[in-house]
Protein backbone atom coordinates (compact mmCIF):
# COMPACT_ATOMS: atom_id res chain seq x y z
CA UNK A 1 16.76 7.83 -7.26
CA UNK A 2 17.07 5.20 -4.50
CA UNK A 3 13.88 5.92 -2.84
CA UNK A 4 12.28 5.99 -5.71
CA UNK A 5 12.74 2.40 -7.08
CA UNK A 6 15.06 4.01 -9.91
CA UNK A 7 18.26 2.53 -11.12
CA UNK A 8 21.59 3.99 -9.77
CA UNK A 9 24.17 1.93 -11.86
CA UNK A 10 25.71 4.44 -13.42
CA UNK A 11 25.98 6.64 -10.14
CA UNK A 12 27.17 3.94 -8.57
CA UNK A 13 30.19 3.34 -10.82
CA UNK A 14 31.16 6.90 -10.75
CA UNK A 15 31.52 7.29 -6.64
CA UNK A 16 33.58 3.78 -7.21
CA UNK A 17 35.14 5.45 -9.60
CA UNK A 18 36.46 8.07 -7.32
CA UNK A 19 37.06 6.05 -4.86
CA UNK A 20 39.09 3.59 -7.03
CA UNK A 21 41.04 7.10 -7.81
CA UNK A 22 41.68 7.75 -3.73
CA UNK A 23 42.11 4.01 -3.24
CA UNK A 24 44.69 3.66 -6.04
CA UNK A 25 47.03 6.42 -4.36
CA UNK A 26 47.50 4.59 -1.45
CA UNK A 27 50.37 2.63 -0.46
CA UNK A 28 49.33 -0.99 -0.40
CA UNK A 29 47.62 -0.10 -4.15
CA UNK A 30 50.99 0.64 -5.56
CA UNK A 31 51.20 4.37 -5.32
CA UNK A 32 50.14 4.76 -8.40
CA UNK A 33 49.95 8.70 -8.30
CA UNK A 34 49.40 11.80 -6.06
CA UNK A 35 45.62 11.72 -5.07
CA UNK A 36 44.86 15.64 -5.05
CA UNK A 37 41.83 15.45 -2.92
CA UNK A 38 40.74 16.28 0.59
CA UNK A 39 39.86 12.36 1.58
CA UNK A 40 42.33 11.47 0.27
CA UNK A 41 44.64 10.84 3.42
CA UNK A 42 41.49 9.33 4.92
CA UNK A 43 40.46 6.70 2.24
CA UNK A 44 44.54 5.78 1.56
CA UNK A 45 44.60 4.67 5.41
CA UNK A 46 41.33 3.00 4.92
CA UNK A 47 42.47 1.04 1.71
CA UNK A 48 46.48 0.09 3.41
CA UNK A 49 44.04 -0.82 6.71
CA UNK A 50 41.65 -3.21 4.61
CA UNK A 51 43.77 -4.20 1.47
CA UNK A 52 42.18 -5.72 -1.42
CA UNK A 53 39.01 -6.52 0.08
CA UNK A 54 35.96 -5.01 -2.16
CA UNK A 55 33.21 -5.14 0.38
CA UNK A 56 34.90 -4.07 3.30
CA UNK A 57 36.40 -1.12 1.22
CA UNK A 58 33.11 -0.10 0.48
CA UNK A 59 31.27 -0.57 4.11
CA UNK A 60 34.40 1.84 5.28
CA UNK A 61 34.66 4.28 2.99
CA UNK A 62 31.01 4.36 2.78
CA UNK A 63 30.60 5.21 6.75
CA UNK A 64 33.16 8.34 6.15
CA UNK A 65 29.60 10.29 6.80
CA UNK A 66 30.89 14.05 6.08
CA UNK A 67 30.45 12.62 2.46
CA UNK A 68 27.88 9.76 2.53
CA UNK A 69 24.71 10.26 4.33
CA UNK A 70 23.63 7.35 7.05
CA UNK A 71 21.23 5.83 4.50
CA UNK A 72 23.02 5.67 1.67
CA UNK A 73 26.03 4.05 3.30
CA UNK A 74 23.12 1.34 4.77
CA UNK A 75 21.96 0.38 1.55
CA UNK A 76 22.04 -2.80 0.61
CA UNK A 77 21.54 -2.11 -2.96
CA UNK A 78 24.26 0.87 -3.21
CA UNK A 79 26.35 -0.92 -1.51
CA UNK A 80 26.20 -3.77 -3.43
CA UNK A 81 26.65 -2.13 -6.81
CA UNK A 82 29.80 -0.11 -5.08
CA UNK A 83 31.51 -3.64 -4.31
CA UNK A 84 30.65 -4.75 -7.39
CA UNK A 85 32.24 -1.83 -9.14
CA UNK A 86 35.34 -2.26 -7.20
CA UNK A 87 35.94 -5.68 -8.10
CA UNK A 88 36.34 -4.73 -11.97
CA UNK A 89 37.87 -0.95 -11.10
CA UNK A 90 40.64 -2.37 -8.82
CA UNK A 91 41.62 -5.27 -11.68
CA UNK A 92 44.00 -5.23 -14.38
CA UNK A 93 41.12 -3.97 -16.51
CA UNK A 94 39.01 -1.51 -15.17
CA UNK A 95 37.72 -0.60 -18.38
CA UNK A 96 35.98 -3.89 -18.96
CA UNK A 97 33.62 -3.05 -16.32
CA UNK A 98 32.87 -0.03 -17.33
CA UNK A 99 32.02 -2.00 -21.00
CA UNK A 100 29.86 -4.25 -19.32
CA UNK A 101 28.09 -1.99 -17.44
CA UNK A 102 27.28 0.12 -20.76
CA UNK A 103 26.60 -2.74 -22.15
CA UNK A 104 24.29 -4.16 -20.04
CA UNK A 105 22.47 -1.45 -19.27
CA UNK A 106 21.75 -0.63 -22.77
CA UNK A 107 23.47 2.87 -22.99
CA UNK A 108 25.16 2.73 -26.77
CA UNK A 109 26.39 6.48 -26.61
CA UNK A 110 28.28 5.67 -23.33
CA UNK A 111 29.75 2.62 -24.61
CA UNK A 112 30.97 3.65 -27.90
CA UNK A 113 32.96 6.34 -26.27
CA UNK A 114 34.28 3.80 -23.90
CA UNK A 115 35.24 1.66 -27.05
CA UNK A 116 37.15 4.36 -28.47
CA UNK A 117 39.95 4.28 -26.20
């Protein structure tokens, strides 16, 4: 999708979506349950390393290349849109970005099952 000019919003709020879920086990994120994944030792260092800092988070955990390739850690526009998504997932209301981002990008079905909970 990247290569081809095509918008990656919503795949980009999923992988910060997972990564919110590593990132959130960690220590200096409160703990806040048992990540039951097999980066997830790996990203909790990373996120008690860089603490609540959106774009390093993402520049780290996106150089972890046994999951991201070279490129797609290196761009610009992914990256951007994974820092972006971390500064609403790692707030007291995570859901409000995922709103907006249905909202914005015009996808009703997605956001009225997002307004349902």
């Amino acid at each position: 999708r990247l290569s081809k000019g095509l918008d990656v919003t919503f795949l980009s709020i999923a992988t910060a979506g997972w990564m919110t879920y590593l990132i959130r086990a960690s220590d200096r994120f409160g703990k806040a349950w048992t990540a039951d994944d097999p980066y997830a030792t790996r990203v909790a260092a990373i996120a008690d390393r860089i603490g609540d800092d959106p774009a390093a988070l993402a520049r780290e955990i996106l150089a972890i290349d046994t999951i991201f390739h070279p490129e797609l850690a290196a761009h610009a526009g992914f990256k951007a849109n994974i820092t972006d998504a971390f500064r609403g997932l790692l707030s007291d209301d995570p859901l409000n970005t995922l709103r907006h981002v249905c909202e914005t990008n015009g996808h009703n079905r997605l956001n009225r099952l997002i307004q349902t909970r």
